[in-house]
N, C-alpha and C. Protein backbone atom coordinates (compact mmCIF):
# COMPACT_ATOMS: atom_id res chain seq x y z
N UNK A 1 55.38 -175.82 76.19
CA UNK A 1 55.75 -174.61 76.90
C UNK A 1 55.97 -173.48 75.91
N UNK A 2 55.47 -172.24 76.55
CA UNK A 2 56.04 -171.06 75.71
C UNK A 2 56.24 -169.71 76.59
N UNK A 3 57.53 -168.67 76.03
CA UNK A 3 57.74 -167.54 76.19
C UNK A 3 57.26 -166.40 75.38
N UNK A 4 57.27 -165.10 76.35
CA UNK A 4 56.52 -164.36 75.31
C UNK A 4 58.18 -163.39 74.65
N UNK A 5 57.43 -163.13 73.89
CA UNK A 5 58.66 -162.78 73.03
C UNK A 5 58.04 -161.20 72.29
N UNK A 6 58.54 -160.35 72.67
CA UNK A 6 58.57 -158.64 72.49
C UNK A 6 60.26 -158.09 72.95
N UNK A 7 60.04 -157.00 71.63
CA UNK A 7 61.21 -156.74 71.88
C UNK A 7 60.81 -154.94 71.16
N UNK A 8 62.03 -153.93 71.41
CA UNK A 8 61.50 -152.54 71.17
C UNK A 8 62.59 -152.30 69.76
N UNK A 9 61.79 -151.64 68.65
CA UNK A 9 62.28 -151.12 67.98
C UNK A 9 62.60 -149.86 67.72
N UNK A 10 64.01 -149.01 67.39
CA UNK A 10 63.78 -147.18 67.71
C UNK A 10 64.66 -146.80 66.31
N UNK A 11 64.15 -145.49 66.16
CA UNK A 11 65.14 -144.93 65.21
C UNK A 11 66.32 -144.29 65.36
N UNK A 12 66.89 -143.55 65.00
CA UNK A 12 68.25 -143.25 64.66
C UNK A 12 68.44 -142.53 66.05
N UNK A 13 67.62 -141.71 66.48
CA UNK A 13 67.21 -140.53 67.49
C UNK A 13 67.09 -141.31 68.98
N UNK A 14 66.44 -142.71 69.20
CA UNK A 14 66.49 -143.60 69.93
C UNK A 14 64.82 -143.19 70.42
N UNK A 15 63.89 -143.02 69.40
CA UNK A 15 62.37 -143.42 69.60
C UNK A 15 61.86 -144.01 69.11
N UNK A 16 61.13 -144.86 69.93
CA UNK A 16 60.43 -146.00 69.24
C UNK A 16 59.57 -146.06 67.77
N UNK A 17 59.93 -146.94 67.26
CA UNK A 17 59.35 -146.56 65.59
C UNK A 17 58.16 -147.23 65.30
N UNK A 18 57.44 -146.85 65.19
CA UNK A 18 56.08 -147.71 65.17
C UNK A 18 55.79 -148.09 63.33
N UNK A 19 54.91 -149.40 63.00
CA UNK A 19 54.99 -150.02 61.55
C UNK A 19 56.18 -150.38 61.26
N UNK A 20 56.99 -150.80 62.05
CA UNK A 20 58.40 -151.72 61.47
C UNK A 20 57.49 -153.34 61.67
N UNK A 21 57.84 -154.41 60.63
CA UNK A 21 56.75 -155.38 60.69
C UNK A 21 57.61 -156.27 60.50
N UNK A 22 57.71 -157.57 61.58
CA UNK A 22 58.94 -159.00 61.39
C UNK A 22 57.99 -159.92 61.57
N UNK A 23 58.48 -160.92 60.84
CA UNK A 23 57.84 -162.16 60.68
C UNK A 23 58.89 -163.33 60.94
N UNK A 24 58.80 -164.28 62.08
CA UNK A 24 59.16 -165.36 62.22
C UNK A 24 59.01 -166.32 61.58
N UNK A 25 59.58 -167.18 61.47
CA UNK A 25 59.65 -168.50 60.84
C UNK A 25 60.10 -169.92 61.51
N UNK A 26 59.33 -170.69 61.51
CA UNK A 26 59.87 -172.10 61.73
C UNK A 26 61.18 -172.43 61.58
N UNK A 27 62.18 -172.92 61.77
CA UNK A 27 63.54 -173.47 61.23
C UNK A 27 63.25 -174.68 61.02
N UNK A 28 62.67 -175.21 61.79
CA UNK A 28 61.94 -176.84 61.31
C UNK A 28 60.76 -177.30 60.41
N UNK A 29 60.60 -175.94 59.45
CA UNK A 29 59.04 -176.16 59.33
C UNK A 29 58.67 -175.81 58.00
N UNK A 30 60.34 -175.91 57.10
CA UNK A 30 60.57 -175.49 55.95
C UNK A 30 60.10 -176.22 54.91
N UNK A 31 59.78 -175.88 53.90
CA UNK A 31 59.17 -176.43 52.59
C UNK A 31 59.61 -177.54 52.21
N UNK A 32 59.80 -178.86 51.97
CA UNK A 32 60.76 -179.83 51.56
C UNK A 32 60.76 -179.58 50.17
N UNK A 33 59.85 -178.93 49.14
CA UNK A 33 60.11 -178.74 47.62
C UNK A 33 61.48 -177.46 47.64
N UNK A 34 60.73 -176.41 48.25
CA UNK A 34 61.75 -175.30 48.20
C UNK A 34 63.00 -174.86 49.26
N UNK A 35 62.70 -175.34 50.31
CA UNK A 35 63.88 -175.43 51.37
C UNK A 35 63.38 -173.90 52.05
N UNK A 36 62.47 -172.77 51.75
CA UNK A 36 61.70 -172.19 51.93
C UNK A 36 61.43 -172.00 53.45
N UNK A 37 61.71 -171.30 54.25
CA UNK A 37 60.81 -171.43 55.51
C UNK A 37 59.51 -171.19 55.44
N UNK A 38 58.13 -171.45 56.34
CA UNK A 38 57.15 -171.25 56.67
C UNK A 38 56.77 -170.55 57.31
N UNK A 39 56.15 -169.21 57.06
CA UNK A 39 55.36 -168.48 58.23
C UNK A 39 55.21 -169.06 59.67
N UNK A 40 55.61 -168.21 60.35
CA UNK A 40 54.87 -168.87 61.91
C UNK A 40 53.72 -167.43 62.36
N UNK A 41 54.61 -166.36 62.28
CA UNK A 41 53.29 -165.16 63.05
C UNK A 41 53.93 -163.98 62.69
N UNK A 42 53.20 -162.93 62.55
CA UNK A 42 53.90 -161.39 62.07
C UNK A 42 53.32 -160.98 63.28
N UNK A 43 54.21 -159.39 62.78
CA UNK A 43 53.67 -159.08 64.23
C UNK A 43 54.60 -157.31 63.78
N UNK A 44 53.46 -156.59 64.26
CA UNK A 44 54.01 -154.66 63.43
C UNK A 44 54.28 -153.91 64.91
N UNK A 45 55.17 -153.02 64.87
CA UNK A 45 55.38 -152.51 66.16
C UNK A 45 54.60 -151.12 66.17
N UNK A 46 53.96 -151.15 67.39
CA UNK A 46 52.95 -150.26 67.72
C UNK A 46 53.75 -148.81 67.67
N UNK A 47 52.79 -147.78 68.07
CA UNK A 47 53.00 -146.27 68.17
C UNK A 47 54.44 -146.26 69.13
N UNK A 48 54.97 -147.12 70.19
CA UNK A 48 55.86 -147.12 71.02
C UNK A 48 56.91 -147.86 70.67
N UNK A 49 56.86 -148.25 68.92
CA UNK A 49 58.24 -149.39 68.77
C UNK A 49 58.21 -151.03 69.43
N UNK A 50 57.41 -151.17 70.12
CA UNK A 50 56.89 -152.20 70.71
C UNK A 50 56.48 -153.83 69.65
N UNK A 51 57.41 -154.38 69.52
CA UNK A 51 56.89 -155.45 68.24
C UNK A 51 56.69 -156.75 69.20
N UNK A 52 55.59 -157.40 69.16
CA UNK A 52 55.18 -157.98 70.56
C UNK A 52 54.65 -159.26 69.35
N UNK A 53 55.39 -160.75 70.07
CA UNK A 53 54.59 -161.46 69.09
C UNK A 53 53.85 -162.38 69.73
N UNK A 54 53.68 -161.83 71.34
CA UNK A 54 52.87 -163.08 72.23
C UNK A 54 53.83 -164.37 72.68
N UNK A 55 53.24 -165.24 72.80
CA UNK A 55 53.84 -166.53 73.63
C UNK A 55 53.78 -167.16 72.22
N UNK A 56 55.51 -167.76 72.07
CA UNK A 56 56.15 -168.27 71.35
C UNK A 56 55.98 -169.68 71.56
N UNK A 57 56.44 -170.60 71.17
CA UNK A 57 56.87 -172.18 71.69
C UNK A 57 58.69 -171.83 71.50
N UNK A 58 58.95 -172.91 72.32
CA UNK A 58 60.02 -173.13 72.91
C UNK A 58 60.96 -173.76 71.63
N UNK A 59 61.83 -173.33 70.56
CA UNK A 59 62.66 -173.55 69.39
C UNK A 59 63.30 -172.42 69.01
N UNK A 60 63.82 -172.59 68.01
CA UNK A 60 64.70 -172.00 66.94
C UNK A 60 64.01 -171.55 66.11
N UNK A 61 63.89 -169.93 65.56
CA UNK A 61 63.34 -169.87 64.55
C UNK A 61 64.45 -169.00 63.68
N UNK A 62 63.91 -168.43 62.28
CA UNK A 62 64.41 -167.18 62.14
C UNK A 62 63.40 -165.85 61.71
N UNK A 63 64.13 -164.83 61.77
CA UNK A 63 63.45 -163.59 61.58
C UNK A 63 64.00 -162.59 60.69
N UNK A 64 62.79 -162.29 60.13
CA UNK A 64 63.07 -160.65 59.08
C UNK A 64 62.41 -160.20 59.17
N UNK A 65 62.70 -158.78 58.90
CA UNK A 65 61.70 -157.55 58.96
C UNK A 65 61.40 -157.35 57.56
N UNK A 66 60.14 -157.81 57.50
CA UNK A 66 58.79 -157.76 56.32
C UNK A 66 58.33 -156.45 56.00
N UNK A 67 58.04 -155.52 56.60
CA UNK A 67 57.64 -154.40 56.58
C UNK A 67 58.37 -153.04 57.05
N UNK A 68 58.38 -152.00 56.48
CA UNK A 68 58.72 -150.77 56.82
C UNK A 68 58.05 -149.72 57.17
N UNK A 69 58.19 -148.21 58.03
CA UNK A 69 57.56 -147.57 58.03
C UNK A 69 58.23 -146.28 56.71
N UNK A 70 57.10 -145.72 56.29
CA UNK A 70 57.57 -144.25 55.52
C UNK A 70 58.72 -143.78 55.89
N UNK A 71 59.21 -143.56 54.64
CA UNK A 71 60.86 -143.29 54.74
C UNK A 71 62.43 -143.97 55.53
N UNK A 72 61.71 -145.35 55.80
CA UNK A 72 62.92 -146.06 56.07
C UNK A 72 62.91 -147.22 55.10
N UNK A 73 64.05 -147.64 55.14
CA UNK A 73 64.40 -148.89 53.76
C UNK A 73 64.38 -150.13 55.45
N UNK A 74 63.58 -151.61 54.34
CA UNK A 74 64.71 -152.36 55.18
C UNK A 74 65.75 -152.72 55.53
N UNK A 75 66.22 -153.53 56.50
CA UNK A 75 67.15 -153.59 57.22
C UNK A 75 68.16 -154.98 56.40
N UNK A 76 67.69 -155.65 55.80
CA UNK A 76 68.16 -156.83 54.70
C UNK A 76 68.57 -157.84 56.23
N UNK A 77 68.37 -157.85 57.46
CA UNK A 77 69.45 -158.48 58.28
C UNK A 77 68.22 -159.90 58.53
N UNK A 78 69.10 -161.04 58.50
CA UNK A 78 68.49 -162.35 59.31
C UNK A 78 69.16 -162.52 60.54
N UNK A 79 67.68 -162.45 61.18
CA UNK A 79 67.90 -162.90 62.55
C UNK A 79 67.67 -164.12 63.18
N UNK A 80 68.57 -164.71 63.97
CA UNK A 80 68.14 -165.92 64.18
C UNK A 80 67.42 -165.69 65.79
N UNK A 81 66.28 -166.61 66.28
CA UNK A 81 66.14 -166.05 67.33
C UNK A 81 65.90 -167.64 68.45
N UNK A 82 66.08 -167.29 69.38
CA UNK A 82 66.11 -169.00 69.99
C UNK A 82 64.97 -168.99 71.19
N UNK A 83 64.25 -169.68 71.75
CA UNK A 83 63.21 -169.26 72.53
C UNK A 83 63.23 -170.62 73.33
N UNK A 84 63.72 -170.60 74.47
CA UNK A 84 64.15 -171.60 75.83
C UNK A 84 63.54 -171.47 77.46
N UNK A 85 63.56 -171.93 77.69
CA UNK A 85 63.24 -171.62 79.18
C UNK A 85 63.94 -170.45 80.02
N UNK A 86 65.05 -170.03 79.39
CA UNK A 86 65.74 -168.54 80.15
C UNK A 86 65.07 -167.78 79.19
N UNK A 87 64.22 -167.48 78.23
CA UNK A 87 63.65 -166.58 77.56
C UNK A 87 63.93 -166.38 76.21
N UNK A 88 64.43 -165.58 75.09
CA UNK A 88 64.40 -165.16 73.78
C UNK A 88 65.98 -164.95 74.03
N UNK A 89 66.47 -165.01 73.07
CA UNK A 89 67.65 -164.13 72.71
C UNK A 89 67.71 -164.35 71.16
N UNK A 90 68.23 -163.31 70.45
CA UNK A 90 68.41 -162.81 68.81
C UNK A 90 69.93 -162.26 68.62
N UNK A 91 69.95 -163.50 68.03
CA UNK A 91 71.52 -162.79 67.04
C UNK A 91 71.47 -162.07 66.09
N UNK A 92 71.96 -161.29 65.17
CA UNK A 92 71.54 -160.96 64.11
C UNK A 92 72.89 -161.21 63.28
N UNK A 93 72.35 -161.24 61.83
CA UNK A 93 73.66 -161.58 60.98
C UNK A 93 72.85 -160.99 59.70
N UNK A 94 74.23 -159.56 59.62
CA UNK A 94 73.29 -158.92 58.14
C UNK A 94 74.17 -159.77 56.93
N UNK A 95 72.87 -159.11 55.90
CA UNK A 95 73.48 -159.54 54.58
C UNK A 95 73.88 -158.45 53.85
């Protein structure tokens, strides 16, 4: 089974920011040399802030934002994100 999993990103002003770029990760799917997570899918938010990563499978992953647009810094924050049969939900926990 899978959910789709999109969510909107905006700036300070509250418009959508387009080229903010997160990449998920396995929680189960980590390196056994490095403890490392594994890529699962990126995914850049369109002209509307829109960061859309399609139909997920049903786990635990985590998330960071990989990419920036011109003139913003990243965000340093891990997100954990959980993907169930009631849908997505994301905690976030900065560093």
């Amino acid at each position: 089974m899978s959910v789709n999993f999109k969510f909107r990103v905006i700036n300070p002003d509250g418009v959508g920011l387009a080229g903010a770029e997160f990449t998920l990760y396995k929680i189960s799917n980590a390196d056994e040399k490095t403890g490392q997570y594994k890529k699962y899918r990126a995914a850049v938010a369109g002209k509307n802030g829109i960061v859309d990563f399609g139909c997920i499978e049903l786990r635990n992953y985590v998330m960071r934002q990989t990419a920036t647009p011109d003139g913003y810094g990243k965000n340093g924050h891990l997100y954990s994100v959980t993907a169930n049969c009631d849908g997505v939900m994301i905690d976030c926990f900065p560093e």
